[in-house]
Structure formats: structure tokens, C-alpha cells
N, C-alpha and C. Protein backbone atom coordinates (compact mmCIF):
# COMPACT_ATOMS: atom_id res chain seq x y z
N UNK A 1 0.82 -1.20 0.00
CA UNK A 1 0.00 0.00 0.00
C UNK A 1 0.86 1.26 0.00
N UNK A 2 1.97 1.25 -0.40
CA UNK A 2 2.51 2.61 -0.29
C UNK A 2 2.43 3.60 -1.29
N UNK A 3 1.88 2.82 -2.68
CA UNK A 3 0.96 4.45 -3.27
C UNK A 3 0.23 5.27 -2.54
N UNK A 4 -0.68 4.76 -1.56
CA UNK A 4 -2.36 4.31 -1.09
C UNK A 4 -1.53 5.60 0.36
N UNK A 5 -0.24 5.24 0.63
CA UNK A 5 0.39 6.24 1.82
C UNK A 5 0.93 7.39 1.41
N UNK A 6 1.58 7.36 0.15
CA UNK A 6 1.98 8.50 -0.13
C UNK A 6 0.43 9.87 -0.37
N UNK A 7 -0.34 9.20 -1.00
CA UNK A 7 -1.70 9.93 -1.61
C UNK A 7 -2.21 10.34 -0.04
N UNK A 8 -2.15 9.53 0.75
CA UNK A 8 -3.03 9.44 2.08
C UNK A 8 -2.26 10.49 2.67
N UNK A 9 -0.78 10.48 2.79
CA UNK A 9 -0.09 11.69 3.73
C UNK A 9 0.27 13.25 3.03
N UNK A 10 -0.13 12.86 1.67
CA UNK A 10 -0.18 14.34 0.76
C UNK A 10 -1.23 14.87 0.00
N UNK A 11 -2.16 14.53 0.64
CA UNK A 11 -3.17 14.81 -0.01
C UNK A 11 -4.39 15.55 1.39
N UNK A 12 -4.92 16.89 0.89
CA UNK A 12 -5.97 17.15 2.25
C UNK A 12 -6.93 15.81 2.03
N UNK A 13 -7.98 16.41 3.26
CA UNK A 13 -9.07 15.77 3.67
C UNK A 13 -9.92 15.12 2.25
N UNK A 14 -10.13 16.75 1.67
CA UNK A 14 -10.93 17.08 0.61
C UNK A 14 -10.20 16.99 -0.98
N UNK A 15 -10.13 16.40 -2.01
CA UNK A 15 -8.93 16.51 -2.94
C UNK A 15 -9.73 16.37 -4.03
N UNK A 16 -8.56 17.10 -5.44
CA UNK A 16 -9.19 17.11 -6.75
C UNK A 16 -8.32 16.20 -7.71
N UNK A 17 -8.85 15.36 -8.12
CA UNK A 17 -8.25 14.31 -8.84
C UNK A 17 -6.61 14.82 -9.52
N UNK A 18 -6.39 16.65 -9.77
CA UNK A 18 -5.88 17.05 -10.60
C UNK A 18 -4.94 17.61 -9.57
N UNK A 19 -5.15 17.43 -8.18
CA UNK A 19 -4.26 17.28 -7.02
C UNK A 19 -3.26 16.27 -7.03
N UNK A 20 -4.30 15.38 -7.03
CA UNK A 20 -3.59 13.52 -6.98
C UNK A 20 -2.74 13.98 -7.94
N UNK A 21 -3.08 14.31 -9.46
CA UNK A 21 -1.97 13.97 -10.39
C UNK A 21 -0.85 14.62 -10.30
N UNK A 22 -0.79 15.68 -9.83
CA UNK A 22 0.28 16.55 -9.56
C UNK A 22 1.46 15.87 -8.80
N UNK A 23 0.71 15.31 -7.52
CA UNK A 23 1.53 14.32 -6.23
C UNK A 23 2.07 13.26 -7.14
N UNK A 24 1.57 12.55 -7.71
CA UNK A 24 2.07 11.61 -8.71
C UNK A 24 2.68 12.00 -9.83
N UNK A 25 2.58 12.77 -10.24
CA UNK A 25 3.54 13.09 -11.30
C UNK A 25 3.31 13.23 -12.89
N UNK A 26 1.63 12.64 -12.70
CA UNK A 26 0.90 12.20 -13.88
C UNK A 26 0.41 13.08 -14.65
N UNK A 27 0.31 13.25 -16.40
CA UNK A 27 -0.08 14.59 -17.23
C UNK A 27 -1.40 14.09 -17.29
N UNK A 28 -2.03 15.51 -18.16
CA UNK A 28 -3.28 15.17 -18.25
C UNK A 28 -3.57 14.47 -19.57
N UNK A 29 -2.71 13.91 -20.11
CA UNK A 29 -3.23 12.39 -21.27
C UNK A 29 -3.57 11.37 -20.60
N UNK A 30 -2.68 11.35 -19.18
CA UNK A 30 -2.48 9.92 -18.91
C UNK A 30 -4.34 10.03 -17.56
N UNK A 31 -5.07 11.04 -17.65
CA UNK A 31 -5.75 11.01 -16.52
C UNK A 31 -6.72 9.69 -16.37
N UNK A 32 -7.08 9.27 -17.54
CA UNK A 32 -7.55 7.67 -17.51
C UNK A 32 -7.52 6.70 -16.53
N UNK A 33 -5.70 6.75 -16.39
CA UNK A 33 -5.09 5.69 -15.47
C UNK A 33 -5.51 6.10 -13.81
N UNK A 34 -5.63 7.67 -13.67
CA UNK A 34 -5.73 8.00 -12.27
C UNK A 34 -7.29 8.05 -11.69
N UNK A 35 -8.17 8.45 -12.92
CA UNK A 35 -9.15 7.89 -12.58
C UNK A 35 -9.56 6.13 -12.28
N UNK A 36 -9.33 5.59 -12.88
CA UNK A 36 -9.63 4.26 -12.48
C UNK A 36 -8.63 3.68 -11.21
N UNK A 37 -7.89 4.37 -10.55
CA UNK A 37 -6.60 4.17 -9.47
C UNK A 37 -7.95 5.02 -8.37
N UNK A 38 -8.42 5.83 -8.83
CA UNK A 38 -9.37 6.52 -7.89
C UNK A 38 -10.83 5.46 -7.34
N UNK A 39 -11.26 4.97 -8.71
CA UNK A 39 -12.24 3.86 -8.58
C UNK A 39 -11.88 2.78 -7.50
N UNK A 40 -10.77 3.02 -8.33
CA UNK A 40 -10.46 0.56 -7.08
C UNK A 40 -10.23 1.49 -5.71
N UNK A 41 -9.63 2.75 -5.40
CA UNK A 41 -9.73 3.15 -4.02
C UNK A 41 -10.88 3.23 -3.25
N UNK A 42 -12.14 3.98 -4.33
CA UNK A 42 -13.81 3.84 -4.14
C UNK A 42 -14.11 2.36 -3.44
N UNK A 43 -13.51 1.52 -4.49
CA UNK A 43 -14.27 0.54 -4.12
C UNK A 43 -14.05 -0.36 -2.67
N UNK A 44 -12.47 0.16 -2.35
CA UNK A 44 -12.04 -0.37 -1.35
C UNK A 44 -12.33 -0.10 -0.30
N UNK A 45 -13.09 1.51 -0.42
CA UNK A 45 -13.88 2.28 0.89
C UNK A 45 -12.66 3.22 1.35
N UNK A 46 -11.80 3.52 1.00
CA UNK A 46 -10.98 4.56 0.88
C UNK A 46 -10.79 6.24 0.58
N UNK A 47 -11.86 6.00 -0.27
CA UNK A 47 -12.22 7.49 -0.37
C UNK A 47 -13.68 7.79 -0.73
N UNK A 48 -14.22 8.77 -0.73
CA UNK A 48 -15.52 8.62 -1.70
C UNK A 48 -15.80 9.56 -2.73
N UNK A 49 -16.39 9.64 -3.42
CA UNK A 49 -16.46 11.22 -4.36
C UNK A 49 -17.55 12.09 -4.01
N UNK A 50 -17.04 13.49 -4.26
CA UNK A 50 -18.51 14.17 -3.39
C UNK A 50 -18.92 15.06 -5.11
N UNK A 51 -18.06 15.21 -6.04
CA UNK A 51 -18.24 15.65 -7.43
C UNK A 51 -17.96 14.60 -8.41
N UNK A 52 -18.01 15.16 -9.47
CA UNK A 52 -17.02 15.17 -10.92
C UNK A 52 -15.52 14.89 -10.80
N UNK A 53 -14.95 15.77 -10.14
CA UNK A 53 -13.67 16.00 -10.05
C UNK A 53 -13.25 15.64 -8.70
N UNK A 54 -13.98 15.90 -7.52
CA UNK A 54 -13.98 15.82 -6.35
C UNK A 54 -13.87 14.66 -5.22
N UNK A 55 -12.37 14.53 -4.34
CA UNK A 55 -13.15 13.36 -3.54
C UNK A 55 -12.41 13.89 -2.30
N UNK A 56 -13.22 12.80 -1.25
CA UNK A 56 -13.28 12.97 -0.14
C UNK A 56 -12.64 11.95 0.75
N UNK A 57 -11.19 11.89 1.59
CA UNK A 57 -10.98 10.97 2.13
C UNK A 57 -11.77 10.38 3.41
N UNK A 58 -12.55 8.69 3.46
CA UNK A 58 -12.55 8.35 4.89
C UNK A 58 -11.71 8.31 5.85
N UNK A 59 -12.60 7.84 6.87
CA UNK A 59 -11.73 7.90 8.14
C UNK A 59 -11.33 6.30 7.82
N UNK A 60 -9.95 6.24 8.29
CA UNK A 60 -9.43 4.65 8.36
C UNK A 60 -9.99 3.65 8.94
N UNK A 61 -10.21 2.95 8.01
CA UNK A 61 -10.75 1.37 8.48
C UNK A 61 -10.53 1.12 9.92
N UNK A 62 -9.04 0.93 10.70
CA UNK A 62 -8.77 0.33 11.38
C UNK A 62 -8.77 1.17 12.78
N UNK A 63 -9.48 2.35 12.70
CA UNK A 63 -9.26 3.30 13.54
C UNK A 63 -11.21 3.40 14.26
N UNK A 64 -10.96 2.72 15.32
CA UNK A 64 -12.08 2.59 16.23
C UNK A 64 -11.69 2.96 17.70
């Protein structure tokens, strides 16, 4: 998971996909790849989207 840490410790609460790509390094041809890197995070319960462009980190799984 250390994509999943780097995004998690540089990224606010609140983030714009075009944030992420910046932190990563990624242009905007390649935004395809970061959207669907955004999805499998969705799906994992990791983040959620509150727009279009927009997402929102949860609170950690393991933190009760």
C-alpha cells in the first residue's frame, strides 16, 4: 500500500483528482489511469467522491 500512503499523507481531507496527479507526477493524457486508481480506491472504501472532479478521504478502516 505505499501508493495508497503516499496519496493518504499528501493529499488534504478534501482533494481534486488534478491534485492527486500533480503528487504523482501524472499529465493530463495519462488522466484515464488516475481515474480508475481513484475507482479501485472507491471501491475499497478509501475514499468517496462528493463531485465530478472531487473526492473525499474516509476515516481509516482500522481506527475505532
Amino acid at each position: 500500500m505505499g501508493l495508497f500512503n503516499t496519496i493518504k499523507d499528501n493529499l488534504p481531507k478534501q482533494f481534486s483528482i488534478f491534485q492527486l496527479m500533480s503528487i504523482l507526477g501524472i499529465d493530463a493524457l495519462e488522466e484515464r489511469k488516475v481515474r480508475n486508481l481513484l475507482k479501485q480506491f472507491y471501491l475499497q472504501g478509501y475514499i468517496k467522491r462528493i463531485s465530478k472532479n472531487m473526492y473525499q478521504k474516509t476515516e481509516d478502516k482500522n481506527k475505532k
